[in-house]
N, C-alpha and C. Protein backbone atom coordinates (compact mmCIF):
# COMPACT_ATOMS: atom_id res chain seq x y z
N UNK A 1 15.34 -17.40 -30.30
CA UNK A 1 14.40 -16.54 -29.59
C UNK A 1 14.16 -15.28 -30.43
N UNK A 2 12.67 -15.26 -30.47
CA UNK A 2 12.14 -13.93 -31.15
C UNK A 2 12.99 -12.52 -30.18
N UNK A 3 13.01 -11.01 -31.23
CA UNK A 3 13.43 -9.85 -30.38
C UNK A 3 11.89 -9.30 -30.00
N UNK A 4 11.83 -8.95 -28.62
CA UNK A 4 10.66 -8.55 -28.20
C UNK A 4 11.35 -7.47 -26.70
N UNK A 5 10.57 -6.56 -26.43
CA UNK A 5 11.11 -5.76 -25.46
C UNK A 5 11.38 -6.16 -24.47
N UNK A 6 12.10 -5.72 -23.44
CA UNK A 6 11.93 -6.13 -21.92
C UNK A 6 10.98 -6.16 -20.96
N UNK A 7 9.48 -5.37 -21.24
CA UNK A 7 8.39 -5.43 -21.09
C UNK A 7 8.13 -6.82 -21.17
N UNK A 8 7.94 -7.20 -22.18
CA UNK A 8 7.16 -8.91 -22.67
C UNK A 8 8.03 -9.84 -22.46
N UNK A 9 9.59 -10.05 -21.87
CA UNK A 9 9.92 -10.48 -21.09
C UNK A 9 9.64 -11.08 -19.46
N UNK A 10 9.19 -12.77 -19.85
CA UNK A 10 8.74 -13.29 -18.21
C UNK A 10 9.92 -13.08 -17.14
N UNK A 11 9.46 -13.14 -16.10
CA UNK A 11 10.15 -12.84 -14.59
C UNK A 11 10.94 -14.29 -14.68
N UNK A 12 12.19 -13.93 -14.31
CA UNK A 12 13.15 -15.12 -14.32
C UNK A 12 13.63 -15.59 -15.53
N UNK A 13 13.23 -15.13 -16.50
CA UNK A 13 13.73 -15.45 -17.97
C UNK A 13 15.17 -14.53 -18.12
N UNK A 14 16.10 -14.98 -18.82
CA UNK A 14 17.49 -14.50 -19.54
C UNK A 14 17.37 -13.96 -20.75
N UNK A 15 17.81 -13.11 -21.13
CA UNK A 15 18.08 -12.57 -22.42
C UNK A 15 19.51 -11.71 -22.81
N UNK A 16 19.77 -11.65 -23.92
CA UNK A 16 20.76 -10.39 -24.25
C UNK A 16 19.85 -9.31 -24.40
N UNK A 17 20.73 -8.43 -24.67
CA UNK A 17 19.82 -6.92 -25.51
C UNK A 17 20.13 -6.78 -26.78
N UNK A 18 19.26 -6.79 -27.47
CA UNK A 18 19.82 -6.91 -28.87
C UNK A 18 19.79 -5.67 -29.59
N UNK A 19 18.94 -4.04 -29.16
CA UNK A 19 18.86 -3.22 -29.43
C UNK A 19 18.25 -2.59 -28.63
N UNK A 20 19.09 -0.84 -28.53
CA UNK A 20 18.33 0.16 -27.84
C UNK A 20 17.78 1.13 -28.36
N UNK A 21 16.20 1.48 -28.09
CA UNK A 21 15.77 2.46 -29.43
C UNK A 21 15.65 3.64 -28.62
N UNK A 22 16.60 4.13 -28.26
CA UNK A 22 16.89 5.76 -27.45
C UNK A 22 17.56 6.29 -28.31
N UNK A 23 17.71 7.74 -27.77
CA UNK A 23 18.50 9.14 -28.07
C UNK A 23 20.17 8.70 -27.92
N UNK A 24 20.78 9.33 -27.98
CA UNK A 24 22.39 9.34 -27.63
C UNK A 24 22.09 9.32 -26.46
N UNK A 25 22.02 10.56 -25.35
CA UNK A 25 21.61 10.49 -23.86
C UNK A 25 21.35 9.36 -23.36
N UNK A 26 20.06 8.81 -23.90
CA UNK A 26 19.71 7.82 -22.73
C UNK A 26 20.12 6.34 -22.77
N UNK A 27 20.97 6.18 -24.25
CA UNK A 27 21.79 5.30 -24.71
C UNK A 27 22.96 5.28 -23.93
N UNK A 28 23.58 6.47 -23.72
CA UNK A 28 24.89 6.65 -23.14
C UNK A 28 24.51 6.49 -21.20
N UNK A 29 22.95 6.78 -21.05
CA UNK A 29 22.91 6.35 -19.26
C UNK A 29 22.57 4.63 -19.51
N UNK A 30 22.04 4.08 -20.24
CA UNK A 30 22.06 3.00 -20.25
C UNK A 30 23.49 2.16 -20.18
N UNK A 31 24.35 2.69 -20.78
CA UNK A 31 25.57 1.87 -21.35
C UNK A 31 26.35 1.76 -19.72
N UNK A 32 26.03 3.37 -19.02
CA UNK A 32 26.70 3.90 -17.65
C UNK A 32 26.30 2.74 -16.58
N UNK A 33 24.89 2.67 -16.68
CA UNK A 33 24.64 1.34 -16.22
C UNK A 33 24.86 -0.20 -16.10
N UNK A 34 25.46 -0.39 -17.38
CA UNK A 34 25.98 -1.54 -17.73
C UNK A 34 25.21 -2.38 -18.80
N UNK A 35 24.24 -1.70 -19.42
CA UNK A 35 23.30 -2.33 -20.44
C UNK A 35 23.65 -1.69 -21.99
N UNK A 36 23.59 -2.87 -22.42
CA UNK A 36 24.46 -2.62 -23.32
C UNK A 36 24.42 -3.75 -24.74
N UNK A 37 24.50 -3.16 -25.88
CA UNK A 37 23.59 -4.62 -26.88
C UNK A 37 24.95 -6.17 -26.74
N UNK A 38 24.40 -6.81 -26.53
CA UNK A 38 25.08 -8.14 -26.18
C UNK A 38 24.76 -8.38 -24.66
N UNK A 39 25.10 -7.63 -23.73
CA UNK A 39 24.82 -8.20 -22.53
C UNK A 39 23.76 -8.77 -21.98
N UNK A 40 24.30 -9.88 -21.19
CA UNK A 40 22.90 -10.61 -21.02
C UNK A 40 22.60 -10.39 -19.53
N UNK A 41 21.06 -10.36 -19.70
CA UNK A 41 20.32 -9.45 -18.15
C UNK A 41 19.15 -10.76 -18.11
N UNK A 42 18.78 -10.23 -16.55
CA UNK A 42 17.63 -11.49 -16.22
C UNK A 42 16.78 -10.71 -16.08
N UNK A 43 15.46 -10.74 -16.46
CA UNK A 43 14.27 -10.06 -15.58
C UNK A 43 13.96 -10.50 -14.23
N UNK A 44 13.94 -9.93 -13.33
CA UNK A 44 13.67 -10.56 -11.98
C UNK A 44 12.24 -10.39 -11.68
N UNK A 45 11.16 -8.96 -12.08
CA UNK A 45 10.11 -8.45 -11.35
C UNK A 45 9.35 -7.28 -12.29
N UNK A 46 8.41 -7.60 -12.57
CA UNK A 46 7.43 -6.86 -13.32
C UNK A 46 6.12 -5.87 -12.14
N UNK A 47 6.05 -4.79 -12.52
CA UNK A 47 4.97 -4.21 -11.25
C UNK A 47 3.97 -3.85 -12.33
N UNK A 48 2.52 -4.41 -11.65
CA UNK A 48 1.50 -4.04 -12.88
C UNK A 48 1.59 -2.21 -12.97
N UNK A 49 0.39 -2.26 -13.75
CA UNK A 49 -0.09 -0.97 -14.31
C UNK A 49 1.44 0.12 -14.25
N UNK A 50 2.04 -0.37 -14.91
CA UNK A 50 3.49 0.48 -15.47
C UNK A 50 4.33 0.84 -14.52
N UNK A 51 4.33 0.33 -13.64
CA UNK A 51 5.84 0.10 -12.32
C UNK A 51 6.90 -0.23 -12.89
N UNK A 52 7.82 0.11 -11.98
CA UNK A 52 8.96 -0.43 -12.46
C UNK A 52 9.67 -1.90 -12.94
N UNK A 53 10.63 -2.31 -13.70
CA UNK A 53 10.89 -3.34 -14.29
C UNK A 53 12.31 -3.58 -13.24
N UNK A 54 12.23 -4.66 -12.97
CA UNK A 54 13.82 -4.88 -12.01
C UNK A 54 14.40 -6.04 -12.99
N UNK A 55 15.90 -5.84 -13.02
CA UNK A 55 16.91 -6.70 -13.66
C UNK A 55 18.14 -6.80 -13.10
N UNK A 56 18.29 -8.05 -13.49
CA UNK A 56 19.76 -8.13 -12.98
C UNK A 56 20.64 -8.06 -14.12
N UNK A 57 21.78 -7.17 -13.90
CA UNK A 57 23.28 -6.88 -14.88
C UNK A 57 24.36 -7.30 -14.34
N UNK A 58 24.57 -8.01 -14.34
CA UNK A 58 25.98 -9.07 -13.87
C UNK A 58 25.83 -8.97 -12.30
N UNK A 59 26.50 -8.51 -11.40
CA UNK A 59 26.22 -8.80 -10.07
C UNK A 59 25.34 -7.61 -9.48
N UNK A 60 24.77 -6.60 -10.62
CA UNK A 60 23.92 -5.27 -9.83
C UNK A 60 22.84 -6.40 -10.04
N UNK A 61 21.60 -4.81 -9.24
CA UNK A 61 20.10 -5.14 -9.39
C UNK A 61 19.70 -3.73 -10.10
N UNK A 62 18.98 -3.62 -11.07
CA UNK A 62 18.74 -2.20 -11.51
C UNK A 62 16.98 -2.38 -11.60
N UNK A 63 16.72 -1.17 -10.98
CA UNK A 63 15.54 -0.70 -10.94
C UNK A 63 15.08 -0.23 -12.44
N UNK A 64 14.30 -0.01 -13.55
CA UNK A 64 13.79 1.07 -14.69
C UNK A 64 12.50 0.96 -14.51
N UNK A 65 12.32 2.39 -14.91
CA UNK A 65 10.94 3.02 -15.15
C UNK A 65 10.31 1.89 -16.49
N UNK A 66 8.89 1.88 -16.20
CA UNK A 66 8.00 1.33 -17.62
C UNK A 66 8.71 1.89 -19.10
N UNK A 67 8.72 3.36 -19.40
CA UNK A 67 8.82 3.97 -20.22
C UNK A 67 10.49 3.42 -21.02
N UNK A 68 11.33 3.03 -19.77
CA UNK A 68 12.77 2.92 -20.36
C UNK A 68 13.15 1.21 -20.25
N UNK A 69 12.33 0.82 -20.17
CA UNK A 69 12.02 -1.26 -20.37
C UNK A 69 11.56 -1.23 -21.37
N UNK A 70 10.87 0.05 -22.26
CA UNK A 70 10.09 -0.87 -23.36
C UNK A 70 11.12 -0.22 -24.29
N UNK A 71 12.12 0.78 -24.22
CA UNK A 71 12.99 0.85 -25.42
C UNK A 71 14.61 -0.05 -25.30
N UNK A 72 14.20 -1.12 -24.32
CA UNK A 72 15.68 -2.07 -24.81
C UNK A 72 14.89 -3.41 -25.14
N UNK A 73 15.20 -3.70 -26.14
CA UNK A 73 15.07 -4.62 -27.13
C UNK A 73 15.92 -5.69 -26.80
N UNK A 74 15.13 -7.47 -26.55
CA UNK A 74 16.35 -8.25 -26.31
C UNK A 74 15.69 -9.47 -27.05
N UNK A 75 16.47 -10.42 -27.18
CA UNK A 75 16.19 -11.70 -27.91
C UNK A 75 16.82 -13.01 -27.25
């Protein structure tokens, strides 16, 4: 599997994360969350015109903004 963001990720598809292109900060709230490069997340739900992205991280559900789906990178 090509690396492409979590954006262009279909609903119900699996992936790892293969890279996060953030700051320290928002690297370190990501990690707090449980996302993290290797872990593997599902996309559950895409909301048009730049809504939020929903995923699942092992037994959570995490809500992200448009802006913070398109800087984790998964393959």
């Amino acid at each position: 599997m090509k690396r492409m963001t979590l954006l262009q990720l279909k609903k119900g598809q699996k992936a790892k994360v293969a890279d996060i292109i953030a700051g320290h900060g928002l690297e370190h709230k990501f990690m707090s969350m449980g996302i993290y490069r290797g872990k593997e997340i599902i996309k559950l739900s895409h909301f048009l015109l730049r809504g939020p992205v929903t995923i699942r991280v092992g037994r959570s559900v995490i809500a992200l903004g448009h802006g913070m789906a398109a800087k984790i990178l998964v393959e």
